[in-house]
PDB file of N, CA and C in Angstrom:
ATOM      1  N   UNK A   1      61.224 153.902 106.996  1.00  0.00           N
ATOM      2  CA  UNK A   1      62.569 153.843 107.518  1.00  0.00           C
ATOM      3  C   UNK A   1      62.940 152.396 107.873  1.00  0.00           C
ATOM      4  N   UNK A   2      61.565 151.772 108.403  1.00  0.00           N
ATOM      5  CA  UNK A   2      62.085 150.116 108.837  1.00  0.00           C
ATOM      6  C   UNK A   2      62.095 149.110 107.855  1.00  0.00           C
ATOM      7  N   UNK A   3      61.738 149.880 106.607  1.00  0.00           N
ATOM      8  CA  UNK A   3      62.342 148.939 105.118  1.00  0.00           C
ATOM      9  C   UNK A   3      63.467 149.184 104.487  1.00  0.00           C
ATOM     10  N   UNK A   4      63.419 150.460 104.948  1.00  0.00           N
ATOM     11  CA  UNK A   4      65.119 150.475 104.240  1.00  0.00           C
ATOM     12  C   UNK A   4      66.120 150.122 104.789  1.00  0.00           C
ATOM     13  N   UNK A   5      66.437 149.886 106.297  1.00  0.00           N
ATOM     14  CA  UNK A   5      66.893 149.088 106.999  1.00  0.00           C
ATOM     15  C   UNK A   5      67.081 147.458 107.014  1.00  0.00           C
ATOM     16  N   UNK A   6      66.023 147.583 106.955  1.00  0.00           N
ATOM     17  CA  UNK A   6      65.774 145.607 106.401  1.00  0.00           C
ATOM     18  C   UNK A   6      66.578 145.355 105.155  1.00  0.00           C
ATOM     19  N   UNK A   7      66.264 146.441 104.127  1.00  0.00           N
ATOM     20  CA  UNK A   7      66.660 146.080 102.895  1.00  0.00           C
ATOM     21  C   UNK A   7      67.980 145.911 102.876  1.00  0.00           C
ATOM     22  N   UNK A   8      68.405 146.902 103.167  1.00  0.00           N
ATOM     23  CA  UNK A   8      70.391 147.355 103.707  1.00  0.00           C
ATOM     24  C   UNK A   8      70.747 146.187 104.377  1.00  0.00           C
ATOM     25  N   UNK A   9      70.219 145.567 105.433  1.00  0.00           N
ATOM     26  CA  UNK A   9      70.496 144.419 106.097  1.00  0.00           C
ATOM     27  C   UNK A   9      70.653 143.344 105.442  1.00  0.00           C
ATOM     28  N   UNK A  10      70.080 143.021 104.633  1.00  0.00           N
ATOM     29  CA  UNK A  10      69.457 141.881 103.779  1.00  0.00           C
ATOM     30  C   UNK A  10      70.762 141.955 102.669  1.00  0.00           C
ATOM     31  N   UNK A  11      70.958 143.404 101.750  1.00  0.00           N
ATOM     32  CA  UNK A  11      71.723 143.648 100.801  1.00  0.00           C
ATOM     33  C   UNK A  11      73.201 142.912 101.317  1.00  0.00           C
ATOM     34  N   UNK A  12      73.546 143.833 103.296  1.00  0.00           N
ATOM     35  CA  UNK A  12      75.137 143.394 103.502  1.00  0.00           C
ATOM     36  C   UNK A  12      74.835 142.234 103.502  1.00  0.00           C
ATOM     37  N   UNK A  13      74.414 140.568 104.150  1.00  0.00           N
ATOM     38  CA  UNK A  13      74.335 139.775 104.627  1.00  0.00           C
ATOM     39  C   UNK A  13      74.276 138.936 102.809  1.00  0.00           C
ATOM     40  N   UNK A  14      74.043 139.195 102.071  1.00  0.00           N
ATOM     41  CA  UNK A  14      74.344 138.612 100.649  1.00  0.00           C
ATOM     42  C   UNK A  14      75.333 138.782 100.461  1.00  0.00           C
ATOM     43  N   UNK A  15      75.933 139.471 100.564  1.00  0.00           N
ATOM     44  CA  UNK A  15      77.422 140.422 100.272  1.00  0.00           C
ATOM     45  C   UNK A  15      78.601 139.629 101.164  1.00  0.00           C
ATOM     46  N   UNK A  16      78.141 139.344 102.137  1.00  0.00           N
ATOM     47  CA  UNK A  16      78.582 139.126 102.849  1.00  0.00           C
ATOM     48  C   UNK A  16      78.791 137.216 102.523  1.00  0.00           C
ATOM     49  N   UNK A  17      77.511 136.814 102.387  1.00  0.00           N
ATOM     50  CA  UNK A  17      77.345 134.957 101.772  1.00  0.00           C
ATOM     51  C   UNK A  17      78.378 134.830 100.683  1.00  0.00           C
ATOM     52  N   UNK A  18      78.482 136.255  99.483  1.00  0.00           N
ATOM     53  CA  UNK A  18      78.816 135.737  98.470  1.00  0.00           C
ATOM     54  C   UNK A  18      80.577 135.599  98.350  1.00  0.00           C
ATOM     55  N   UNK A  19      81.095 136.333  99.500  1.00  0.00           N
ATOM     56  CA  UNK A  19      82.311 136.614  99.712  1.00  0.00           C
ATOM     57  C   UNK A  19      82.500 135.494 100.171  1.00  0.00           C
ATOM     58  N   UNK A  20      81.777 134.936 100.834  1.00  0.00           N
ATOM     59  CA  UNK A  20      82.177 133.531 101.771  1.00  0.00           C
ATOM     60  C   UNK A  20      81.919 132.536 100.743  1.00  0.00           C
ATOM     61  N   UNK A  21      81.281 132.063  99.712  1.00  0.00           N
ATOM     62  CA  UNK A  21      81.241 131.327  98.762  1.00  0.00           C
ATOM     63  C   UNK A  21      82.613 131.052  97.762  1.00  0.00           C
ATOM     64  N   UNK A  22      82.937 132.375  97.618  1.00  0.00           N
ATOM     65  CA  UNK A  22      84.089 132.520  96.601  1.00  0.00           C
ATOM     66  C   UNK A  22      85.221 131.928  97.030  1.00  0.00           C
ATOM     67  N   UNK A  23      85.885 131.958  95.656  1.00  0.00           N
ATOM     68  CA  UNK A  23      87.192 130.610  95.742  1.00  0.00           C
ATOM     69  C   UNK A  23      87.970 130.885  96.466  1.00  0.00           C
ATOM     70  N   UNK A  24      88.075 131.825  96.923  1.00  0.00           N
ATOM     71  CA  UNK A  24      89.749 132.644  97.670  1.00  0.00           C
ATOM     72  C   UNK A  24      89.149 132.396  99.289  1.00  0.00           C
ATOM     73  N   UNK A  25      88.030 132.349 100.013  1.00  0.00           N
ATOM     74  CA  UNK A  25      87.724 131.439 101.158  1.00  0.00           C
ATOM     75  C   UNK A  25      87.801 129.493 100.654  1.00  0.00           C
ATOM     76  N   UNK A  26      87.588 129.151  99.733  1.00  0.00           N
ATOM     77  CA  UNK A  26      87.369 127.802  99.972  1.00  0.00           C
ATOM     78  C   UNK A  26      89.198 127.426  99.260  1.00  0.00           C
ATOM     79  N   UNK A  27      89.301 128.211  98.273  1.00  0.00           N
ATOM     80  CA  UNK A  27      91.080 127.196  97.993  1.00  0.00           C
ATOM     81  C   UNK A  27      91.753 126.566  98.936  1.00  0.00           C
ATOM     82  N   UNK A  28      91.698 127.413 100.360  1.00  0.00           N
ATOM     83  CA  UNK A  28      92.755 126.851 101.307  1.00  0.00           C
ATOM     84  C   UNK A  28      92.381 125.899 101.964  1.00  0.00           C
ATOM     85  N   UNK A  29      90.905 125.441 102.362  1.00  0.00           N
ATOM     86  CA  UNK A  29      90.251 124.517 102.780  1.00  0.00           C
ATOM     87  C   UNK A  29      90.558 123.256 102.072  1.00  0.00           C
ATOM     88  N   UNK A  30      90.141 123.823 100.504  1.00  0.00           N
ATOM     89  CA  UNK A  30      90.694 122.434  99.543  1.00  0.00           C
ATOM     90  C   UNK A  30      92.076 122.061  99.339  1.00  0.00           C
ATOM     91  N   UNK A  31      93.172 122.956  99.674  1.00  0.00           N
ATOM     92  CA  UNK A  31      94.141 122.496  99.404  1.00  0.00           C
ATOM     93  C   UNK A  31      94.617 121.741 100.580  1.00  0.00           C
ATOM     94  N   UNK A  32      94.041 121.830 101.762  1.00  0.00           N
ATOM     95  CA  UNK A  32      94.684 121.393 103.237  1.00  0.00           C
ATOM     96  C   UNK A  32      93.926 120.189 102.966  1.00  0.00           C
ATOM     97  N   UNK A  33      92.764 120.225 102.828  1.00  0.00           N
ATOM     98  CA  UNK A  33      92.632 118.315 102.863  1.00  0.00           C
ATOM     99  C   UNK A  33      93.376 117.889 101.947  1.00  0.00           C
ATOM    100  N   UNK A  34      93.819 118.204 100.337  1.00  0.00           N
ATOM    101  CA  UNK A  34      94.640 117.785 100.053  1.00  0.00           C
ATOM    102  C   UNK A  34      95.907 117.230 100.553  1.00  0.00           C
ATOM    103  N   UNK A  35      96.517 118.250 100.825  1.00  0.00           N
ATOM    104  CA  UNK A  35      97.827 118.052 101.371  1.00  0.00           C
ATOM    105  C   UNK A  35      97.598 117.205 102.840  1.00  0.00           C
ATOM    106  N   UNK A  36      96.423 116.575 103.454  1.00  0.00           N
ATOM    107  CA  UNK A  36      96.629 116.274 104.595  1.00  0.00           C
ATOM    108  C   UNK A  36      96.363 114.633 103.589  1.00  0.00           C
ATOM    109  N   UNK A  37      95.672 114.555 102.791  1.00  0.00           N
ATOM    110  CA  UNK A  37      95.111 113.040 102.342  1.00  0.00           C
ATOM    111  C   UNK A  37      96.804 112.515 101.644  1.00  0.00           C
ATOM    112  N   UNK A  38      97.612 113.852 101.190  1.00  0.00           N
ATOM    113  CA  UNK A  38      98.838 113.239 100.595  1.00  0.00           C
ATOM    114  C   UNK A  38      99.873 112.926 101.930  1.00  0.00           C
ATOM    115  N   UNK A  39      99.729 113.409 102.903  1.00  0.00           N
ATOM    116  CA  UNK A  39     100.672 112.891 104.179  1.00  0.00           C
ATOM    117  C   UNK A  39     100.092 111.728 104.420  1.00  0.00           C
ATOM    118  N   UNK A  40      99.350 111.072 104.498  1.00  0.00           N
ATOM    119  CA  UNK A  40      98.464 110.193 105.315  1.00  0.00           C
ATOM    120  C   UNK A  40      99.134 108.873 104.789  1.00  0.00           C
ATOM    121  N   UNK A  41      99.444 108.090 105.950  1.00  0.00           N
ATOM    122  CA  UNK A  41     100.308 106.644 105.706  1.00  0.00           C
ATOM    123  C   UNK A  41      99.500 105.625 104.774  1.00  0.00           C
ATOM    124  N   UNK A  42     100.090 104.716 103.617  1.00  0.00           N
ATOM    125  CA  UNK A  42      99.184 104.013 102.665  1.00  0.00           C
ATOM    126  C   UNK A  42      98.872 103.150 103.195  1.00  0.00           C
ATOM    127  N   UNK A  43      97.538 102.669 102.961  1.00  0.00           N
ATOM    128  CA  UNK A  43      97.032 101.238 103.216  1.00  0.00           C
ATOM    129  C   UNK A  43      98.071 100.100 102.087  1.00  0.00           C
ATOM    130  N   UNK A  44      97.422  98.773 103.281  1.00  0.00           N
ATOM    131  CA  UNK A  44      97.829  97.713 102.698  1.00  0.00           C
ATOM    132  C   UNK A  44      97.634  97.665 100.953  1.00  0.00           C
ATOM    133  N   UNK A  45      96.539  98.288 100.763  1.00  0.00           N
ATOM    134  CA  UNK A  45      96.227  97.411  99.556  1.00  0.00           C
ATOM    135  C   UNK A  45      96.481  98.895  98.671  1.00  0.00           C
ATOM    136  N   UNK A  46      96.988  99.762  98.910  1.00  0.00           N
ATOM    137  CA  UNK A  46      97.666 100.874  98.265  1.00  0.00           C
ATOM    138  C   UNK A  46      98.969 100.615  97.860  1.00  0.00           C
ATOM    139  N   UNK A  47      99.905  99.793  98.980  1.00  0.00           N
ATOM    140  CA  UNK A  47     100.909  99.334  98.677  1.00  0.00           C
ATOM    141  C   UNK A  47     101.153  97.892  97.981  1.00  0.00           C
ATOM    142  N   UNK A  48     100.035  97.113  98.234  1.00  0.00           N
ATOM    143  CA  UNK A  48     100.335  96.441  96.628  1.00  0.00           C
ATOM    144  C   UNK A  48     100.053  97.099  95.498  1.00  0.00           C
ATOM    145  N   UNK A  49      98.745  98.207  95.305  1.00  0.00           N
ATOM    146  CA  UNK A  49      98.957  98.300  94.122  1.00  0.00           C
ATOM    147  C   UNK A  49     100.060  99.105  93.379  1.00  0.00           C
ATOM    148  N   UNK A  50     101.292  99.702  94.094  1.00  0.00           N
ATOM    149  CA  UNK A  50     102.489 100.385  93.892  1.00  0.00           C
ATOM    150  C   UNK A  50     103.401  98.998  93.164  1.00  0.00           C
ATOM    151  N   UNK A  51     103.066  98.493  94.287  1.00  0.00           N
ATOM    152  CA  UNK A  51     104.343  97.148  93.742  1.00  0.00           C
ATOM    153  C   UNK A  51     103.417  96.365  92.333  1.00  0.00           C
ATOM    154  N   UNK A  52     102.632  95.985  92.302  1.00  0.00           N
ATOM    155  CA  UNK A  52     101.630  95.938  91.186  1.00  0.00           C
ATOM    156  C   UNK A  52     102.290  96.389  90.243  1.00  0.00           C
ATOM    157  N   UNK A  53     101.888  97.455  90.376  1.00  0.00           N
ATOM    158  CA  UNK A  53     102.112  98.390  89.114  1.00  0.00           C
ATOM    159  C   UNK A  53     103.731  98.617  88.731  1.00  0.00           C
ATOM    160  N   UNK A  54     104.640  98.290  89.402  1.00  0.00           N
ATOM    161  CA  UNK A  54     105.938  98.823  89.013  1.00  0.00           C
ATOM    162  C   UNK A  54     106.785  97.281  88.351  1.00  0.00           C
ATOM    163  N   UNK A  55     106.153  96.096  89.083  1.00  0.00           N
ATOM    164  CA  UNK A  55     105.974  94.583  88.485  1.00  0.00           C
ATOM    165  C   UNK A  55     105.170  94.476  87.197  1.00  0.00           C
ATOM    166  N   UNK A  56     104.526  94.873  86.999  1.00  0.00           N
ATOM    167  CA  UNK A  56     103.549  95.296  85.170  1.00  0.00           C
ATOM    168  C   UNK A  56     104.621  96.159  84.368  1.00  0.00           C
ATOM    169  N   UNK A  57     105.505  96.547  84.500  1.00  0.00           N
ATOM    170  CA  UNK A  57     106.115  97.171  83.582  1.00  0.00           C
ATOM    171  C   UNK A  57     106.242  96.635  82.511  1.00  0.00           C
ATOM    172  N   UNK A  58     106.167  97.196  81.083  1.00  0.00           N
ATOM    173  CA  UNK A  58     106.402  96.745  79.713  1.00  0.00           C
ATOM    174  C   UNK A  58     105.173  96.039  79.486  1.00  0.00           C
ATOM    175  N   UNK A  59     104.188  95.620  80.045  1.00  0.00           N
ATOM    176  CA  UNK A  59     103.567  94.567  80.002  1.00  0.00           C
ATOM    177  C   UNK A  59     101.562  95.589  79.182  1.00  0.00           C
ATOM    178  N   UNK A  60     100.891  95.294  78.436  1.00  0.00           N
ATOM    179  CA  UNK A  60     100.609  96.276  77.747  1.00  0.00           C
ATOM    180  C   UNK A  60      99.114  95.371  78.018  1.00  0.00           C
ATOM    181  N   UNK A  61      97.675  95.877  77.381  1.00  0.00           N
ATOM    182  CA  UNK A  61      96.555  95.790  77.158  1.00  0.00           C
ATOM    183  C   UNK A  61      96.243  94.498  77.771  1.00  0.00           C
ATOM    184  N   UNK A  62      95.425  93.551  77.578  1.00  0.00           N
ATOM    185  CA  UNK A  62      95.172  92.198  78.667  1.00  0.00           C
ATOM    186  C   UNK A  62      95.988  91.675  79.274  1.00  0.00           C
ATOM    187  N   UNK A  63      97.227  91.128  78.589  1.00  0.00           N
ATOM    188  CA  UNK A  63      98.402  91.001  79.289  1.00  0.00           C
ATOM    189  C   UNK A  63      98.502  91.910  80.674  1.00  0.00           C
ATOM    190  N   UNK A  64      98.592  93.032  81.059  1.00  0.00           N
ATOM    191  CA  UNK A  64      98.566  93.598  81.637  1.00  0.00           C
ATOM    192  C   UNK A  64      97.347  93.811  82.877  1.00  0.00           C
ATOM    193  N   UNK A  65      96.511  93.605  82.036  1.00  0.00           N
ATOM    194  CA  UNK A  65      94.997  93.909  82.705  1.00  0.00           C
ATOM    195  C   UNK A  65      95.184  92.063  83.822  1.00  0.00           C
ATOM    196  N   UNK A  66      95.501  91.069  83.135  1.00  0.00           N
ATOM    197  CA  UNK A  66      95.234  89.434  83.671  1.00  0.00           C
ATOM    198  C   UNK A  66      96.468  89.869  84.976  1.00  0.00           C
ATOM    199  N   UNK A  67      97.407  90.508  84.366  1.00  0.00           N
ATOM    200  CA  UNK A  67      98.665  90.272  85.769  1.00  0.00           C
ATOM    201  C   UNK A  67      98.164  91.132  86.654  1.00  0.00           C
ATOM    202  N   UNK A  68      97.656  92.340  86.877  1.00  0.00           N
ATOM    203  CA  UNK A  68      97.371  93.138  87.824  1.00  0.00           C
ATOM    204  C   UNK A  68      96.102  92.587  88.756  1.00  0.00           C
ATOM    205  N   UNK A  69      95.474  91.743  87.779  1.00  0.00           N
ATOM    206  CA  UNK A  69      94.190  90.996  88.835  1.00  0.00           C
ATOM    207  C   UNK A  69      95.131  89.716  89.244  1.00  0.00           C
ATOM    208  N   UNK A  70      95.721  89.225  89.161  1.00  0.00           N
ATOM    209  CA  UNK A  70      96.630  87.769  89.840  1.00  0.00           C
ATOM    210  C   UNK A  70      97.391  88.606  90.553  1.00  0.00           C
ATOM    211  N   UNK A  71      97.907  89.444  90.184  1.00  0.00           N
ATOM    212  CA  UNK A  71      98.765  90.254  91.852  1.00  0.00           C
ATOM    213  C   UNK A  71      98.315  90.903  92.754  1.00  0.00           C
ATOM    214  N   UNK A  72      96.907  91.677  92.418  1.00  0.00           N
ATOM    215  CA  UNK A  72      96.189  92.049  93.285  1.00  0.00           C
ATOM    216  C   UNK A  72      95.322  91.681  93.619  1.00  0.00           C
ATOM    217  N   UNK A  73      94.756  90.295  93.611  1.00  0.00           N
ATOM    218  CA  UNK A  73      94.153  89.260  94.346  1.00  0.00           C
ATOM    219  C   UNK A  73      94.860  88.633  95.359  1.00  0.00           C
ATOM    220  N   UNK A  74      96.398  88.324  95.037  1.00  0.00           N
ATOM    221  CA  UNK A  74      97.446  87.332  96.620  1.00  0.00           C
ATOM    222  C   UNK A  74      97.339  87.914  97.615  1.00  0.00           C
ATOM    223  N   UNK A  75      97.119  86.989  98.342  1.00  0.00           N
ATOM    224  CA  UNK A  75      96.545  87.228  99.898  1.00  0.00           C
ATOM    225  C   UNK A  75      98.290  86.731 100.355  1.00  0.00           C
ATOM    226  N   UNK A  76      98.484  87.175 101.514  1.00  0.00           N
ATOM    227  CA  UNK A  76      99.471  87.415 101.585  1.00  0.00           C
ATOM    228  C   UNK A  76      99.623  86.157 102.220  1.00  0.00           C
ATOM    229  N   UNK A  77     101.035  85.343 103.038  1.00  0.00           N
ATOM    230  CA  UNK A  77     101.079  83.613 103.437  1.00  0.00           C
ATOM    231  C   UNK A  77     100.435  84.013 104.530  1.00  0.00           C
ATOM    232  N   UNK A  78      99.923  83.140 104.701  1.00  0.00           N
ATOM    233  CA  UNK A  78      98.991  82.637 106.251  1.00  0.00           C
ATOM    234  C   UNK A  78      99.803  82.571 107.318  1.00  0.00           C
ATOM    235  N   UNK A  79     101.111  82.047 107.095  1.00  0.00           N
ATOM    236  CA  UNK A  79     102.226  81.646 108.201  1.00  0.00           C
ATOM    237  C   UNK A  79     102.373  82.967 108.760  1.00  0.00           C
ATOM    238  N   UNK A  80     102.250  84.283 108.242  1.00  0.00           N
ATOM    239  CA  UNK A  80     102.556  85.389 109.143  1.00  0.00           C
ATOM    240  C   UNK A  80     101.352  86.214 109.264  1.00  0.00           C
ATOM    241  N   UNK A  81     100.055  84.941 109.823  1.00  0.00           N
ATOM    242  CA  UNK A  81      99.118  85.341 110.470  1.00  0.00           C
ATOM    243  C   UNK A  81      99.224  85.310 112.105  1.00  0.00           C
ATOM    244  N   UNK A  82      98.611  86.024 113.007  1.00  0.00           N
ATOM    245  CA  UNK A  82      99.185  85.817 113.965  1.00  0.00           C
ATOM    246  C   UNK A  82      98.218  84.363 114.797  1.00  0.00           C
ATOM    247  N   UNK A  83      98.849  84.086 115.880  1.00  0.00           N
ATOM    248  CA  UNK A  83      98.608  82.575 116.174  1.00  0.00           C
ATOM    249  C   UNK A  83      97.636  83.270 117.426  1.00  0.00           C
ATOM    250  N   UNK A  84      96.746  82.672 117.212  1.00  0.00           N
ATOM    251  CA  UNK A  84      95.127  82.593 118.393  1.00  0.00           C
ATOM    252  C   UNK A  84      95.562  82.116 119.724  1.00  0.00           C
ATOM    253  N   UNK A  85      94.800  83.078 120.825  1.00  0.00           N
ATOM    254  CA  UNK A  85      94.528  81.910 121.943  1.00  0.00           C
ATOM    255  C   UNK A  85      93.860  80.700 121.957  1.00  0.00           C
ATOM    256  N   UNK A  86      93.190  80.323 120.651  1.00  0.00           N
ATOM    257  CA  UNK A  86      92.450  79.376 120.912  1.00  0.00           C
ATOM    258  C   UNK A  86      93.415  77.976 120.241  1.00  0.00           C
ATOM    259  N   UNK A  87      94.537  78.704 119.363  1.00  0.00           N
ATOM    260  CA  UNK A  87      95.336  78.026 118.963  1.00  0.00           C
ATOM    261  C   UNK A  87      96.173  77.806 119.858  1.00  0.00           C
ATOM    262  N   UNK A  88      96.972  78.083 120.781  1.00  0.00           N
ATOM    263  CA  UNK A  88      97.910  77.961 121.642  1.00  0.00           C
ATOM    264  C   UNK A  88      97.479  77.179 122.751  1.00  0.00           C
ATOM    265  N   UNK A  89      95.870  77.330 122.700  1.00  0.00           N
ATOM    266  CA  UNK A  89      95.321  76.313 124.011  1.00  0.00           C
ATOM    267  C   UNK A  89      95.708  74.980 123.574  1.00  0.00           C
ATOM    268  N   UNK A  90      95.174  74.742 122.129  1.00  0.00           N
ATOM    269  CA  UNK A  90      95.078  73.187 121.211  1.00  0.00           C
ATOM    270  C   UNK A  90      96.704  72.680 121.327  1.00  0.00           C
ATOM    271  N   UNK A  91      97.915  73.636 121.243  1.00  0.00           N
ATOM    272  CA  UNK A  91      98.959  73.488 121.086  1.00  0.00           C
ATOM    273  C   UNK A  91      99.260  72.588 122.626  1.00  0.00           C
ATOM    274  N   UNK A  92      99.155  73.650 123.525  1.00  0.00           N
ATOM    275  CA  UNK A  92     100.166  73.302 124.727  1.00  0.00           C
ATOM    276  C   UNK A  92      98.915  72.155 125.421  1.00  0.00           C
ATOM    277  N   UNK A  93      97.371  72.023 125.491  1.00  0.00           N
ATOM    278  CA  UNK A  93      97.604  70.738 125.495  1.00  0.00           C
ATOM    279  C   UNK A  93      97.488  69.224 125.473  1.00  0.00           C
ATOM    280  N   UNK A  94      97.928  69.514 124.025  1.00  0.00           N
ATOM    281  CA  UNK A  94      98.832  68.622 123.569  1.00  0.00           C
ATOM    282  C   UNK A  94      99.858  67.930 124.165  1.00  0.00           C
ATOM    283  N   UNK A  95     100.448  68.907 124.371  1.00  0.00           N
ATOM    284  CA  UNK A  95     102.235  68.894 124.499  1.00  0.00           C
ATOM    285  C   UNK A  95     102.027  68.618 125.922  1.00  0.00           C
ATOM    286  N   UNK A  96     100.887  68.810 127.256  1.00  0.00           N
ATOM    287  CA  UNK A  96     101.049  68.494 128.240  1.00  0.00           C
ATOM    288  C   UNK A  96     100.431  67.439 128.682  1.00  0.00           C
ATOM    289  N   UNK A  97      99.812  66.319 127.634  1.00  0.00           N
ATOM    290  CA  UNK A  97      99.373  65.463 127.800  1.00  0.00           C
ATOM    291  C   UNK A  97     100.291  64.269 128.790  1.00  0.00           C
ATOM    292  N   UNK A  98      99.237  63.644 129.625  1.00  0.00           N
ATOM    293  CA  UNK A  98     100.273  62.999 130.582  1.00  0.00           C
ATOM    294  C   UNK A  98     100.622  63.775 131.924  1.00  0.00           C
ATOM    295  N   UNK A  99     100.296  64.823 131.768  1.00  0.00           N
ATOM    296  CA  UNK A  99     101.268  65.775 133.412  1.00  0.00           C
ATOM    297  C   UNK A  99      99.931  66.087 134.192  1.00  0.00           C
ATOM    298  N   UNK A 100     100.192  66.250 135.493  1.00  0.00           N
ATOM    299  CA  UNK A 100      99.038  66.507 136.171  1.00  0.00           C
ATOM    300  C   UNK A 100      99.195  67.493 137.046  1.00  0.00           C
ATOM    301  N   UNK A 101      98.421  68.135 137.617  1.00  0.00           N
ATOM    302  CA  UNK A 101      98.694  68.884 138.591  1.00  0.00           C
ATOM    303  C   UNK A 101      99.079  70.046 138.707  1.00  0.00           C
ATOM    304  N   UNK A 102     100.138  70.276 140.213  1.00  0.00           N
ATOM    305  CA  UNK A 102     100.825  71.159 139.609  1.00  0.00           C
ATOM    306  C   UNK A 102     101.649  71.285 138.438  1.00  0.00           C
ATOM    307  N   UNK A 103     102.335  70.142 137.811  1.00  0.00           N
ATOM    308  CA  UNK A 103     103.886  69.968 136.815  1.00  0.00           C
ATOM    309  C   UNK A 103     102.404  70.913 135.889  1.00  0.00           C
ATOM    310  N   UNK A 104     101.461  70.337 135.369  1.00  0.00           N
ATOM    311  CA  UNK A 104     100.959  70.727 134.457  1.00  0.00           C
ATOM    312  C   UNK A 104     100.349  71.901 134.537  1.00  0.00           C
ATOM    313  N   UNK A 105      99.795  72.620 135.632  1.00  0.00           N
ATOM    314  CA  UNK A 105      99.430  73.963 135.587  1.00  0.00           C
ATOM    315  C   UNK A 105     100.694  74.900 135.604  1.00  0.00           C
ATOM    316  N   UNK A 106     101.853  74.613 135.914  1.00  0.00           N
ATOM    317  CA  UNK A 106     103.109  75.211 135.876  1.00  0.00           C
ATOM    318  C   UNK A 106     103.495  75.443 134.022  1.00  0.00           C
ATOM    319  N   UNK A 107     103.270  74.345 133.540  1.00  0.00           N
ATOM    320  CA  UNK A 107     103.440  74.551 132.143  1.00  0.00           C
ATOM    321  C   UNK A 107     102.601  74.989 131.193  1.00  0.00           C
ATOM    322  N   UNK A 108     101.101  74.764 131.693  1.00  0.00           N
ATOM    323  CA  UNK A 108     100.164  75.201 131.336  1.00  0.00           C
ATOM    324  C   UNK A 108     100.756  77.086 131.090  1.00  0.00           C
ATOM    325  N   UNK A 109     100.867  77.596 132.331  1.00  0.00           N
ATOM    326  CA  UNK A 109     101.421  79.044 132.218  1.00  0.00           C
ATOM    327  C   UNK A 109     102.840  79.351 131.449  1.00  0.00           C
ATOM    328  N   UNK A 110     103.557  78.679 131.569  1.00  0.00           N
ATOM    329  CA  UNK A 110     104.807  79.025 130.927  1.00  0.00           C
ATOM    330  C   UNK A 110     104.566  79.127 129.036  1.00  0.00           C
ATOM    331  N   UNK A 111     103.615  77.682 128.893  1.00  0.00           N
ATOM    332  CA  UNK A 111     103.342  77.382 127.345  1.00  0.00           C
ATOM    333  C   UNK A 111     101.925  78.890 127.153  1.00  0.00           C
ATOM    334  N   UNK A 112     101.399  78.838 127.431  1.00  0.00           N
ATOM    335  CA  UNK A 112     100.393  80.283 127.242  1.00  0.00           C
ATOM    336  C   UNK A 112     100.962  81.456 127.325  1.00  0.00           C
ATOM    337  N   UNK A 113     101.727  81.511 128.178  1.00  0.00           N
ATOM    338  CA  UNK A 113     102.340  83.072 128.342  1.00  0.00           C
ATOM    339  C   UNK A 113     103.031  83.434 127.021  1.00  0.00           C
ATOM    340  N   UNK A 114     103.950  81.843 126.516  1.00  0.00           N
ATOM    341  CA  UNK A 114     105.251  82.227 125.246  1.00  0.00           C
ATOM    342  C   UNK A 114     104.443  82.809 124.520  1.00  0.00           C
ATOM    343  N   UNK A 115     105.738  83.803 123.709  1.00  0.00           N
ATOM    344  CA  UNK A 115     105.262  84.174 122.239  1.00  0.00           C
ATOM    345  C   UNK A 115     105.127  83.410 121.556  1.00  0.00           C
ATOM    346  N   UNK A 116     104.369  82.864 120.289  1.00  0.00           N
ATOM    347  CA  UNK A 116     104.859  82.166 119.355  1.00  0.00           C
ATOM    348  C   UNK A 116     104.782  82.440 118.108  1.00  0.00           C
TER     349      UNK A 116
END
């Protein structure tokens, strides 16, 4: 009696794995990461290769292949990198060379605090 029990046990619990294997449990799993990887905001370098690619137009076999590596190599200008504290120290002083004291710890804060 305590094998045929086991066996029955054993039989649902396969039955049971193989239902959970099958496509109609996993489609919806796969389609939600889908649909969550297609919401998901593009990276930088996703959005050059859009503009890349829509700038290559007409443009066919090496021709094509040489422009997509020169456009998707530019690093973008440096000028709208953002500016360091260690840069703004070198900046202001500079600029407060000559002042002492208070005048200069007064500007010291005003020149550190700015945006630049």
């Amino acid at each position: 009696m305590k094998k045929l029990l086991a066996v029955s046990v054993i039989a649902a619990l396969a039955a049971v794995a193989s239902l959970c294997s099958s496509s109609v449990f996993a489609a919806p799993a796969a389609s939600a990461s889908a649909s969550a990887a297609a919401s998901a905001p593009k990276t930088a370098q996703q959005n050059k290769m859009v503009t890349c690619n829509k700038d290559a137009e007409g443009k066919k076999g090496d021709e094509r292949k040489a422009f997509m590596k020169e456009c998707l190599s530019n690093k973008p200008a440096a000028a709208s990198a953002p500016v360091t504290q260690q840069d703004k120290m070198k900046s202001c002083n500079k600029d407060a060379e000559g002042m002492k004291g208070d005048d200069r710890k007064a500007f010291m804060k005003t020149c550190l605090s700015a945006k630049k």
